[in-house]
N, C-alpha and C. Protein backbone atom coordinates (compact mmCIF):
# COMPACT_ATOMS: atom_id res chain seq x y z
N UNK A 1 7.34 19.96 6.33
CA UNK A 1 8.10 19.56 5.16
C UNK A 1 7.44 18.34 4.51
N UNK A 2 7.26 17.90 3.52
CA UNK A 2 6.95 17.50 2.55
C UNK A 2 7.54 16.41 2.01
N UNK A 3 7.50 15.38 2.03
CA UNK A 3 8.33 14.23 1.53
C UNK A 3 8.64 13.58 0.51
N UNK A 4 8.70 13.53 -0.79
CA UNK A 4 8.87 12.86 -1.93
C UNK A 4 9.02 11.65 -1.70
N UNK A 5 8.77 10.92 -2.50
CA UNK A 5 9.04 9.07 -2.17
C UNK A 5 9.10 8.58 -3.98
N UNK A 6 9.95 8.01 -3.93
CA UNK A 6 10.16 7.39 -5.60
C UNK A 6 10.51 5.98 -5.66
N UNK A 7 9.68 5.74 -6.32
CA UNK A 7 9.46 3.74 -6.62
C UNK A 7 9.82 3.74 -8.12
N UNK A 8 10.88 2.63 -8.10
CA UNK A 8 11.45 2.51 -9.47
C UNK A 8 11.09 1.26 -9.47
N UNK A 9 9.94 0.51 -10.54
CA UNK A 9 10.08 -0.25 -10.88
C UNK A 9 10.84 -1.17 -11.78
N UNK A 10 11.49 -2.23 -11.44
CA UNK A 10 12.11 -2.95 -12.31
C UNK A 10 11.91 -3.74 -12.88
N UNK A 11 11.95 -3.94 -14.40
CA UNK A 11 11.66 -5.51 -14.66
C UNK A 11 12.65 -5.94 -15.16
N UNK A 12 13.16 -7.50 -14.82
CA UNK A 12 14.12 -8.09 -15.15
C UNK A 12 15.11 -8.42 -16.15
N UNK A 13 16.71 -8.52 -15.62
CA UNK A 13 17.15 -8.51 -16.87
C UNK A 13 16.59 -10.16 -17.73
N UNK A 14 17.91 -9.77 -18.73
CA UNK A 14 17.29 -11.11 -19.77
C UNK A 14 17.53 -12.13 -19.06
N UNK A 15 16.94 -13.43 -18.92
CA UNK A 15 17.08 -14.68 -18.27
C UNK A 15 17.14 -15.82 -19.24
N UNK A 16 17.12 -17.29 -19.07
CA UNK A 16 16.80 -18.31 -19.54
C UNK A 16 15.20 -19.22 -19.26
N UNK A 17 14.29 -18.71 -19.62
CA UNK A 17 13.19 -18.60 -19.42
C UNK A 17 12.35 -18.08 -18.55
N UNK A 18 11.29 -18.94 -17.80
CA UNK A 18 10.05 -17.92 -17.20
C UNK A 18 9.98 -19.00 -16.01
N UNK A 19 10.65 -20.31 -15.90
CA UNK A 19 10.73 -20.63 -14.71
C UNK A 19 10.92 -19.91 -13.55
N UNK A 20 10.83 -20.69 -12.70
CA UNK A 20 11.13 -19.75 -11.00
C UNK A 20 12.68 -19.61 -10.66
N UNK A 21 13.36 -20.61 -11.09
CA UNK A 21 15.04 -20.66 -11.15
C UNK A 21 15.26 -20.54 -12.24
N UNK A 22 15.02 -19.65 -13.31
CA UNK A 22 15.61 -19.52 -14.77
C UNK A 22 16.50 -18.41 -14.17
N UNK A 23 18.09 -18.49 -14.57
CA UNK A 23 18.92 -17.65 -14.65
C UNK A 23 18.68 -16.81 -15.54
N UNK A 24 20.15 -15.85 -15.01
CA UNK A 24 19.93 -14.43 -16.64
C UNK A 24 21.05 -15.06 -17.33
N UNK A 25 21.07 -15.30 -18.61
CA UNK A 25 21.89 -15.55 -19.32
C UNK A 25 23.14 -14.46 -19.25
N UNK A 26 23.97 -14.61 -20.62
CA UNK A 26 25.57 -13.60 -20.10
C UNK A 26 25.07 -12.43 -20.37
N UNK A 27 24.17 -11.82 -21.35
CA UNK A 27 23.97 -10.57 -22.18
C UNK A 27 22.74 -9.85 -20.29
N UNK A 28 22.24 -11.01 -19.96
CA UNK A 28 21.39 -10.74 -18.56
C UNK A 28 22.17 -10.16 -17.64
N UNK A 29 23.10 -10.81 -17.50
CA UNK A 29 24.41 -10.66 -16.26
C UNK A 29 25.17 -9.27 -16.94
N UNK A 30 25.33 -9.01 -18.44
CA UNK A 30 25.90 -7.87 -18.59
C UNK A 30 24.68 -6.89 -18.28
N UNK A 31 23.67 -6.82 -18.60
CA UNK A 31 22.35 -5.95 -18.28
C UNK A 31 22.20 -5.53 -17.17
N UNK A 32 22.70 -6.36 -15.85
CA UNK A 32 22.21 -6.10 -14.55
C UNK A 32 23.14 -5.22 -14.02
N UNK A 33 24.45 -5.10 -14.74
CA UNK A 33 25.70 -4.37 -14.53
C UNK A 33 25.29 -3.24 -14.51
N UNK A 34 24.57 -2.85 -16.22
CA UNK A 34 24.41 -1.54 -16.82
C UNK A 34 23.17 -1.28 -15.64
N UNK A 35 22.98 -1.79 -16.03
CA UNK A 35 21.05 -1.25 -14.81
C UNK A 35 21.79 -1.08 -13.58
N UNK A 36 22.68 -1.53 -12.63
CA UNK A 36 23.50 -0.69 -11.68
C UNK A 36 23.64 0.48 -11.70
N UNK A 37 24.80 0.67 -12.73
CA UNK A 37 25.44 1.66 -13.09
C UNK A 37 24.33 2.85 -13.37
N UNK A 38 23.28 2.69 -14.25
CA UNK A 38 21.85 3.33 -13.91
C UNK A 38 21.30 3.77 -13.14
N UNK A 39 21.14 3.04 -11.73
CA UNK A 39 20.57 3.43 -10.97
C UNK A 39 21.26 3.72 -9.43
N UNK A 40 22.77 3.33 -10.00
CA UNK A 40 23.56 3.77 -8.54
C UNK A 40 23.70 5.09 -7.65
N UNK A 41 23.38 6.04 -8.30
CA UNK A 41 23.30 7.76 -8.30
C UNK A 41 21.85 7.92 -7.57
N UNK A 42 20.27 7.06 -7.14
CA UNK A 42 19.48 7.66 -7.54
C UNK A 42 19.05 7.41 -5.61
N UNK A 43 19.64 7.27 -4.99
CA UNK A 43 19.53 7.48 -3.35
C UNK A 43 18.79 6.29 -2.96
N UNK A 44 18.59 5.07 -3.99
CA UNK A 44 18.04 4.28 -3.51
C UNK A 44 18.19 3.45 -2.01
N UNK A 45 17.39 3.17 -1.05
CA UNK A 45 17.42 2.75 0.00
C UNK A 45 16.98 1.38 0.89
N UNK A 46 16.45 0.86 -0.05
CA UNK A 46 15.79 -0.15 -0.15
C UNK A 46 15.34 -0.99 -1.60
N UNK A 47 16.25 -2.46 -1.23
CA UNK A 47 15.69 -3.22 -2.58
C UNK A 47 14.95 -3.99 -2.48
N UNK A 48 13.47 -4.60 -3.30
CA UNK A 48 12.48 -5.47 -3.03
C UNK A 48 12.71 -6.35 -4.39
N UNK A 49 12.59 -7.80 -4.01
CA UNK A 49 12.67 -8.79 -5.26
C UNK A 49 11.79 -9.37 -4.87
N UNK A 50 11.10 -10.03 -6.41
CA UNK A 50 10.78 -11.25 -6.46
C UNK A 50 12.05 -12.15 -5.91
N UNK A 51 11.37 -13.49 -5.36
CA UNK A 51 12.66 -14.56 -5.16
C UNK A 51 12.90 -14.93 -6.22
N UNK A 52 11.62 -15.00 -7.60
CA UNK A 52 12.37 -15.98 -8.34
C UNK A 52 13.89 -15.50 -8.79
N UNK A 53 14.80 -16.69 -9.33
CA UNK A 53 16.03 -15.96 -9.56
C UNK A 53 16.55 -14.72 -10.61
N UNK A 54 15.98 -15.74 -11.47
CA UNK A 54 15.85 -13.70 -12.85
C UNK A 54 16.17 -12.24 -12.15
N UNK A 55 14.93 -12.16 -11.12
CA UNK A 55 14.85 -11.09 -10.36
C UNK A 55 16.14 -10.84 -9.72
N UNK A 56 16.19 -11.84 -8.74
CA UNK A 56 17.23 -11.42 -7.48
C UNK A 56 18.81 -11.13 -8.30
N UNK A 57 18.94 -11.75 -9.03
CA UNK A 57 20.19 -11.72 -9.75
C UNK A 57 20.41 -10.60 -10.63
N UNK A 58 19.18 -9.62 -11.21
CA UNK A 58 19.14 -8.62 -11.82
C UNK A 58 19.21 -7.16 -10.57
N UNK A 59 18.50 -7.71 -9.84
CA UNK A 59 19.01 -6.79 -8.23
C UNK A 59 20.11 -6.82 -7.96
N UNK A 60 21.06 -7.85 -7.64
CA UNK A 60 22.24 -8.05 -7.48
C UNK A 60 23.10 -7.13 -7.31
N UNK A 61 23.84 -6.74 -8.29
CA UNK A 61 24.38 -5.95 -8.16
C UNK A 61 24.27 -4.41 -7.98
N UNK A 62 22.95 -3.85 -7.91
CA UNK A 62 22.93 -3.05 -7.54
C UNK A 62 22.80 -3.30 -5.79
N UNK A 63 22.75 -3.81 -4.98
CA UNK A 63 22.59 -4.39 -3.98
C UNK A 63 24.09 -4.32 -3.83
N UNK A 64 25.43 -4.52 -4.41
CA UNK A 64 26.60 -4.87 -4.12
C UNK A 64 26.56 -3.18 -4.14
N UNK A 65 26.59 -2.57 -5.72
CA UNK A 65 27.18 -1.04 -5.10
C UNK A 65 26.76 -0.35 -4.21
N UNK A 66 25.27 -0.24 -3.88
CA UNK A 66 25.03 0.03 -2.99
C UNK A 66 24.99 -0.42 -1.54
N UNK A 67 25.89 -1.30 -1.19
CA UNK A 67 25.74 -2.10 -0.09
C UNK A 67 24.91 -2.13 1.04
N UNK A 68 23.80 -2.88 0.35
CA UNK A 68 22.58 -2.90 1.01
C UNK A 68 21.87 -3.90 0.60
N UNK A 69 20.95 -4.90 1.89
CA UNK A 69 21.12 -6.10 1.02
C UNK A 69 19.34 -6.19 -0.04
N UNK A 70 19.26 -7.14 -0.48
CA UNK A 70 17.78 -7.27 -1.08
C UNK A 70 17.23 -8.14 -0.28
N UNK A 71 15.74 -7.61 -0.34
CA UNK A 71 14.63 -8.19 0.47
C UNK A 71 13.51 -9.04 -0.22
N UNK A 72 13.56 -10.10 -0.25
CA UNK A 72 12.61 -10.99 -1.26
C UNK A 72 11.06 -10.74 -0.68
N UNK A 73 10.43 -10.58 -1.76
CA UNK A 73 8.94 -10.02 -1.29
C UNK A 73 8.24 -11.10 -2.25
N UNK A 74 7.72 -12.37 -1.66
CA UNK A 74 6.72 -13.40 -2.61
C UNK A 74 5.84 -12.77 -3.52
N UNK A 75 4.97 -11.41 -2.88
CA UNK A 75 4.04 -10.34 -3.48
C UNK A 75 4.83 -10.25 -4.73
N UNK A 76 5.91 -10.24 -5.42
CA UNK A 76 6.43 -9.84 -6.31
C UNK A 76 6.57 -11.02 -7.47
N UNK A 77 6.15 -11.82 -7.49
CA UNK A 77 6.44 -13.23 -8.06
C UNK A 77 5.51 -12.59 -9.21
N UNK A 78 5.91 -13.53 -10.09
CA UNK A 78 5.15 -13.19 -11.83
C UNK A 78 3.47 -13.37 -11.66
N UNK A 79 2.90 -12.62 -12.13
CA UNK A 79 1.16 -13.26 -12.26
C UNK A 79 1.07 -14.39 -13.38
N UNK A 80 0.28 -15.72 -12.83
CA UNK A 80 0.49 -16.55 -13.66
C UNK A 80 -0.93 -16.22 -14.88
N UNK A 81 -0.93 -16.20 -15.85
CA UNK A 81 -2.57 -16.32 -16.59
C UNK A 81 -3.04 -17.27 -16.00
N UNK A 82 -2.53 -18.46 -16.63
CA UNK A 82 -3.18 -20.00 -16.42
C UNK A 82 -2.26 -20.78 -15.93
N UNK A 83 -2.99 -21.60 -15.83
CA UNK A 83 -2.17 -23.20 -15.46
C UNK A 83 -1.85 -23.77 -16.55
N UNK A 84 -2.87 -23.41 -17.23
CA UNK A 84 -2.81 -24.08 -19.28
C UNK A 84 -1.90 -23.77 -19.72
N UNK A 85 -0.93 -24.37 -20.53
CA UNK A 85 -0.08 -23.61 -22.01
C UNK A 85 -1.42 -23.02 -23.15
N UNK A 86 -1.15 -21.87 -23.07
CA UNK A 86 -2.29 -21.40 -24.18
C UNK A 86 -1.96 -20.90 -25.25
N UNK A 87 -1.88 -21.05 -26.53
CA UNK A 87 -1.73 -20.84 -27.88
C UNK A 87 -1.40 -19.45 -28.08
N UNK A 88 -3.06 -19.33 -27.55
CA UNK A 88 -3.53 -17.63 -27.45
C UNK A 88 -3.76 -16.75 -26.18
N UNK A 89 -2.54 -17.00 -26.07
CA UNK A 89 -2.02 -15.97 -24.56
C UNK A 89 -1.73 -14.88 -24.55
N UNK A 90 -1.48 -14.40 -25.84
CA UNK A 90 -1.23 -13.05 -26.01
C UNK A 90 -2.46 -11.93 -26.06
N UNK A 91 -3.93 -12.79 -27.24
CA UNK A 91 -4.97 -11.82 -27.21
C UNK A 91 -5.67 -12.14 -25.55
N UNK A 92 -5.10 -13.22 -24.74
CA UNK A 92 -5.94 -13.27 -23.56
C UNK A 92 -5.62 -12.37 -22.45
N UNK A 93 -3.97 -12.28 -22.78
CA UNK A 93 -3.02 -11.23 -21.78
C UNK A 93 -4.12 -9.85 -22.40
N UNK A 94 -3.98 -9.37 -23.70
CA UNK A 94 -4.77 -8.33 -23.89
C UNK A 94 -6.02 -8.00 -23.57
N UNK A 95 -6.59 -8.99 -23.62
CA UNK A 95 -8.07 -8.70 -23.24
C UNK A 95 -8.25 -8.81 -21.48
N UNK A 96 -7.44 -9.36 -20.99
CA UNK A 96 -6.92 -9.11 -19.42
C UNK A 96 -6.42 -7.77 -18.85
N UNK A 97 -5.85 -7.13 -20.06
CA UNK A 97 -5.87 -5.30 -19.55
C UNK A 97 -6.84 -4.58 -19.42
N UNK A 98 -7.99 -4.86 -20.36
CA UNK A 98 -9.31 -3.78 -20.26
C UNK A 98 -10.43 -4.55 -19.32
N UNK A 99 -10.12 -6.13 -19.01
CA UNK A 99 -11.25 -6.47 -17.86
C UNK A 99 -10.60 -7.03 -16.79
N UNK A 100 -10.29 -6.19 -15.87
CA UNK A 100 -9.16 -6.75 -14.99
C UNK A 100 -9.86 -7.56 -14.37
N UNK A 101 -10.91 -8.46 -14.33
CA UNK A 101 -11.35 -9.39 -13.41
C UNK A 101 -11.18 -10.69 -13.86
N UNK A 102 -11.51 -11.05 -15.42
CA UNK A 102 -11.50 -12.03 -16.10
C UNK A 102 -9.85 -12.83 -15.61
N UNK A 103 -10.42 -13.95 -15.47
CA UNK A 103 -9.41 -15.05 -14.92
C UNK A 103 -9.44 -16.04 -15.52
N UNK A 104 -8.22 -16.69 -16.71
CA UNK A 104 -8.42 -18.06 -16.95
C UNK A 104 -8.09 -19.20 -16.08
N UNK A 105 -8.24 -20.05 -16.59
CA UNK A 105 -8.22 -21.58 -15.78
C UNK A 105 -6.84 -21.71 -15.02
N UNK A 106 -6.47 -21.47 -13.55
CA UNK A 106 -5.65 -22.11 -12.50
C UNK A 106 -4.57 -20.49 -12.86
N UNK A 107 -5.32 -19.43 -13.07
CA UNK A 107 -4.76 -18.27 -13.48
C UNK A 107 -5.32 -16.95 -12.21
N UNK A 108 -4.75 -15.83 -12.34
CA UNK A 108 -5.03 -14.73 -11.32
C UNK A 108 -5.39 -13.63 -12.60
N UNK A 109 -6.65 -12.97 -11.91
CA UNK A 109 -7.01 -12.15 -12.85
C UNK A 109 -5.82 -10.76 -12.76
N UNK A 110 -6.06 -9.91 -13.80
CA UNK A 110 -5.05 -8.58 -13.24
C UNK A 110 -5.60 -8.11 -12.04
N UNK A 111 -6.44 -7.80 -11.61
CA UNK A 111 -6.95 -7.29 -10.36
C UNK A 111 -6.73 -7.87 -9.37
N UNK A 112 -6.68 -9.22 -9.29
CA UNK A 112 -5.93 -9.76 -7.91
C UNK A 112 -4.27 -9.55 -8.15
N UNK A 113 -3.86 -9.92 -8.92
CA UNK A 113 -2.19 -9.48 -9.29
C UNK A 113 -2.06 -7.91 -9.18
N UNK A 114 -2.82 -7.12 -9.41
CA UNK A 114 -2.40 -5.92 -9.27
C UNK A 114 -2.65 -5.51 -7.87
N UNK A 115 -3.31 -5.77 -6.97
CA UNK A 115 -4.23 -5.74 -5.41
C UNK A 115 -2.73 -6.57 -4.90
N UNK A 116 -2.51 -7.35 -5.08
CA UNK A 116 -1.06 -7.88 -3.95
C UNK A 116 0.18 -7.13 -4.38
N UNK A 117 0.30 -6.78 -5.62
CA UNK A 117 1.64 -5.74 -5.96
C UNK A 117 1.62 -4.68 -5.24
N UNK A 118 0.24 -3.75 -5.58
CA UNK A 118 0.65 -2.49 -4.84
C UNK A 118 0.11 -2.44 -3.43
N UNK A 119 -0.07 -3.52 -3.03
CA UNK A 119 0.43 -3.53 -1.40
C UNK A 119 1.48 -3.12 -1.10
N UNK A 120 2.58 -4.00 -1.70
CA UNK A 120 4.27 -3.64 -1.27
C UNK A 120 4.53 -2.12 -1.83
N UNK A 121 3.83 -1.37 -2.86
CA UNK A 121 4.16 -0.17 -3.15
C UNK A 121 3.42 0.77 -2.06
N UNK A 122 2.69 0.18 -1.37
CA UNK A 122 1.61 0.80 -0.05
C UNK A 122 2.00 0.87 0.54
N UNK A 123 3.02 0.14 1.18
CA UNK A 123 3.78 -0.25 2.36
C UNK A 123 5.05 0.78 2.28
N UNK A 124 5.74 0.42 1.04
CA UNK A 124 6.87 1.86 1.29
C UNK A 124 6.38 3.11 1.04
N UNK A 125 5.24 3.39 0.84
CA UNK A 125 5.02 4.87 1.12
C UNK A 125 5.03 4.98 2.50
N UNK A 126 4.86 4.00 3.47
CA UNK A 126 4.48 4.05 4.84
C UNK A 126 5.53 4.35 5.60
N UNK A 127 6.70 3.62 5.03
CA UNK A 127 8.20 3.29 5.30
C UNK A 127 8.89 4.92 5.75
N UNK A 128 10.05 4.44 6.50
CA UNK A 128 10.67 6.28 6.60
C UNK A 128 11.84 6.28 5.45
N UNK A 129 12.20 5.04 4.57
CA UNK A 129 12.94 5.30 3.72
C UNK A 129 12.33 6.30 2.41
N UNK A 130 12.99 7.07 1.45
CA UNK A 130 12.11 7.52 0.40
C UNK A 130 12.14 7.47 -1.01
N UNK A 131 13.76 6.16 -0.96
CA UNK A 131 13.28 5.54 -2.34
C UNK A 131 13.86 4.02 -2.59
N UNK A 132 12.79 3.56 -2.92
CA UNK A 132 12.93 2.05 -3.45
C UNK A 132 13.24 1.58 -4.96
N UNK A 133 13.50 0.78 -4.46
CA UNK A 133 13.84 -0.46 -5.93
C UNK A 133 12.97 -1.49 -5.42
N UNK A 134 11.79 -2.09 -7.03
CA UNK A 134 11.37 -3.32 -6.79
C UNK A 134 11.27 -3.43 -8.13
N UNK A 135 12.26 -4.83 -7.56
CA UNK A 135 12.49 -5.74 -9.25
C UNK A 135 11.28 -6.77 -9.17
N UNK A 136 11.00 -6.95 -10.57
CA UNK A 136 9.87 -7.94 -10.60
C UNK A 136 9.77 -8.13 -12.09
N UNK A 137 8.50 -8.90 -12.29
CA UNK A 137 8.36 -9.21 -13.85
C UNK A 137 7.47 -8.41 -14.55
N UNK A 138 7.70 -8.54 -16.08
CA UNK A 138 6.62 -8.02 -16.92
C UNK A 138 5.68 -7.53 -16.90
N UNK A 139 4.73 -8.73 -17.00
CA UNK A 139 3.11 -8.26 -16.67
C UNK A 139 2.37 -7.72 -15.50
N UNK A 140 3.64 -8.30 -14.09
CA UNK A 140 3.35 -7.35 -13.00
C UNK A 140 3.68 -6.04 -12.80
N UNK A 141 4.92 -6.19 -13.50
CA UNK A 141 5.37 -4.23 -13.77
C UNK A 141 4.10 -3.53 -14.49
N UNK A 142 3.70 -4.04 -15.41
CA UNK A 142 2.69 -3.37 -16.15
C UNK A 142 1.86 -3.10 -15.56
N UNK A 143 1.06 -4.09 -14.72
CA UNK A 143 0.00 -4.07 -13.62
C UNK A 143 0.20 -2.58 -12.47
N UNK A 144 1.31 -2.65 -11.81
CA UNK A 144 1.52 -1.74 -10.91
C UNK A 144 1.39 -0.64 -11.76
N UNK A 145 2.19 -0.16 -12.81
CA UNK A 145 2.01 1.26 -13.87
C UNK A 145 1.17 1.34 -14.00
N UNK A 146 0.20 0.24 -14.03
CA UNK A 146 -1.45 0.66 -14.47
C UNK A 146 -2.09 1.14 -13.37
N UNK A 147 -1.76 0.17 -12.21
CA UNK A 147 -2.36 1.03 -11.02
C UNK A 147 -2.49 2.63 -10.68
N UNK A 148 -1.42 3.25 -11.27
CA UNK A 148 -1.04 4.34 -11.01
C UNK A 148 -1.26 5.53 -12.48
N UNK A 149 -0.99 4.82 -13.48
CA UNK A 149 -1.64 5.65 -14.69
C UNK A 149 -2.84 4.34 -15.40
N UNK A 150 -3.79 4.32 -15.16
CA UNK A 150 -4.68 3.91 -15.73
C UNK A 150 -4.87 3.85 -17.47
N UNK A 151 -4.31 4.21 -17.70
CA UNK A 151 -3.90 4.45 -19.53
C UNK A 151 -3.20 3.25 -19.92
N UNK A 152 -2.26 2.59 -19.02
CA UNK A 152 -1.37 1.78 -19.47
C UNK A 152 -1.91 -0.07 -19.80
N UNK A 153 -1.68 -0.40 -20.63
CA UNK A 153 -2.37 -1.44 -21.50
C UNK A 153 -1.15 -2.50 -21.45
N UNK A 154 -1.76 -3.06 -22.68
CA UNK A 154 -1.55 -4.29 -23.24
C UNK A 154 -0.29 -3.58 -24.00
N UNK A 155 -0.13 -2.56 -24.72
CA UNK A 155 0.56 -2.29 -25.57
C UNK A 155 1.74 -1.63 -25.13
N UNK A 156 1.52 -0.76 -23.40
CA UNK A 156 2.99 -0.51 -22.80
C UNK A 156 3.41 -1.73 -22.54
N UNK A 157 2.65 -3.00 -22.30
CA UNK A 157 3.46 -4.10 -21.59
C UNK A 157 4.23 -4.74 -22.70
N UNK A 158 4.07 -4.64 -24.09
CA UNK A 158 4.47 -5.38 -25.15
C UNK A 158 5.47 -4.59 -25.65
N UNK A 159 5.62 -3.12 -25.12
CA UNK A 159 7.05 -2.53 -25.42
C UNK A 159 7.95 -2.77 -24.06
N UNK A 160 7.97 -2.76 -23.27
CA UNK A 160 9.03 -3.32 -22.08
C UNK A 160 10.06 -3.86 -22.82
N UNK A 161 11.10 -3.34 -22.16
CA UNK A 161 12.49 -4.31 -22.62
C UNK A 161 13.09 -5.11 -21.34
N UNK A 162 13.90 -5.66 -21.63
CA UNK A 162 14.51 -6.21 -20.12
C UNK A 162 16.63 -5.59 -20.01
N UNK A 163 16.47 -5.42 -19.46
CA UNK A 163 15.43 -4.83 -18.25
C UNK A 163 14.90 -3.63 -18.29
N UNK A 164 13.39 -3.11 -17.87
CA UNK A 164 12.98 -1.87 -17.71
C UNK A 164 12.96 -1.35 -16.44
N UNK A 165 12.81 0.00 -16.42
CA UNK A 165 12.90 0.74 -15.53
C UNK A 165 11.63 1.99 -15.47
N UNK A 166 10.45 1.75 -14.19
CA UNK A 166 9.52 3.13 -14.82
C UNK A 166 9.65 3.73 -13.52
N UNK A 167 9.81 4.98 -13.25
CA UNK A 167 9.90 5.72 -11.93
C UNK A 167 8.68 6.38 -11.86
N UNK A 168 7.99 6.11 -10.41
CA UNK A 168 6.89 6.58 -10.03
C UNK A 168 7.23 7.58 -8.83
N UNK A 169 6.95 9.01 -9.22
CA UNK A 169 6.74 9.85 -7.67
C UNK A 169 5.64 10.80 -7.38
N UNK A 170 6.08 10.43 -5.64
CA UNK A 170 4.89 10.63 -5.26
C UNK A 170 5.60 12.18 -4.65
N UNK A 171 4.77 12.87 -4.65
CA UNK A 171 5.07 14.42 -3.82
C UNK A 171 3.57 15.08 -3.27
N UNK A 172 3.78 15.15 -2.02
CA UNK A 172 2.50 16.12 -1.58
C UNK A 172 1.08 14.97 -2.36
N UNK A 173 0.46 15.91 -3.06
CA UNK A 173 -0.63 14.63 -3.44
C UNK A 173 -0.61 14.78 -5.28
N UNK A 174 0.37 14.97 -5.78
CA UNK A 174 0.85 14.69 -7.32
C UNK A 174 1.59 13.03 -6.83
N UNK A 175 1.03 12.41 -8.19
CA UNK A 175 1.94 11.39 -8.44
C UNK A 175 2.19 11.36 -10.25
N UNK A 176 3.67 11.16 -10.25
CA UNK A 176 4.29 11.12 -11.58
C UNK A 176 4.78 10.13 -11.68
N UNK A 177 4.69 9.77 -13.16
CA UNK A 177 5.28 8.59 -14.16
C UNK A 177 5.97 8.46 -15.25
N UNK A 178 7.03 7.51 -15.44
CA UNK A 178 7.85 7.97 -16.23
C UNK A 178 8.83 6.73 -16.37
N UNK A 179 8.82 6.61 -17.70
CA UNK A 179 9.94 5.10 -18.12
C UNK A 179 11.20 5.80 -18.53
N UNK A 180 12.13 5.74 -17.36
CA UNK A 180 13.09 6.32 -17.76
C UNK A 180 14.15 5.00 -18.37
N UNK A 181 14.04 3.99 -18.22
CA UNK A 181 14.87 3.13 -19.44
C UNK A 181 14.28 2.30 -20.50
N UNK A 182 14.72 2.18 -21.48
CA UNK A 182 14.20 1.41 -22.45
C UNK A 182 13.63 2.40 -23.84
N UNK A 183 13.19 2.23 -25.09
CA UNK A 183 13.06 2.87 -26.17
C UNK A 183 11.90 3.99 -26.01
N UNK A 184 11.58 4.62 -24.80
CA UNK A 184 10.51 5.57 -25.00
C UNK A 184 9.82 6.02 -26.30
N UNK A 185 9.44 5.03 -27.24
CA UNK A 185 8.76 5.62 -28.48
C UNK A 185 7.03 5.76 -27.96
């Protein structure tokens, strides 16, 4: 028999910034509800967070309906660019999708950020559970999707909403992808 395994990535609801303790604001806290209610049906068995709080608090409650608790995974923490405030962080984030090595100053290139993410997605394929939740941020969600569809850019990461949702499965040796929340245009 044959096992399916499905990784739903999450990225966070809305928060009060990009700190490590930035809360989700109220429209965040209503988001994390709906993203429950979303994903309460889907046999999930395991939840993985970033610690920062954004994350864990957007887990939350799905963690309550499903009573089961969340597991903070550091691997999941935001990729920083830089250490710098940079002006032009946006064409650098972009030009960081097509050369995943390039690293700015006191920054992780995508390739090391993407190499410690899908460890933890390595690891629950290993697992006897066969479907996860891992909440995390933005540019690392993007990173992991890319791992897995190589197509995915600068320009899926700039449509993400918060919170998103992309389900990855694995069956036999097919793997599928698929953003099942947020504006699929």
């Amino acid at each position: 028999m044959i096992n399916s395994k499905n990784i739903y990535l999450i990225r966070h609801c809305e928060a009060y910034g990009q700190k490590a303790e930035a809360p989700l604001t109220a429209n965040g806290k209503r988001q994390s509800s709906e993203l429950a209610d979303f994903l309460k049906d889907e046999g999930i068995q395991l939840i993985l967070s970033s610690p920062y709080l954004r994350a864990y608090e957007s887990a939350k409650p799905l963690a309550e309906r499903l009573q089961i608790p969340i597991q903070n995974e550091e691997r999941l923490i935001e990729r920083k660019l830089s250490s710098r405030n940079l002006n032009n962080w946006q064409s650098l984030l972009k030009q960081s999708f097509t050369d995943l090595d390039i690293a700015y100053e006191g920054g992780e290139s995508s390739r090391q950020a993407m190499t410690r993410a899908t460890e933890v997605m390595k690891e629950c394929l290993q697992r006897p559970e066969n479907r996860f939740a891992i909440v995390t941020h933005g540019n690392l969600l993007a990173l992991m999707w890319k791992y897995v569809d190589p197509s995915v850019g600068y320009i899926e990461w700039s449509k993400l909403s918060n919170p998103d949702v992309i389900q990855i499965n694995y069956h036999s040796d097919r793997v599928s992808v698929k953003r099942i929340w947020g504006d699929n245009d």
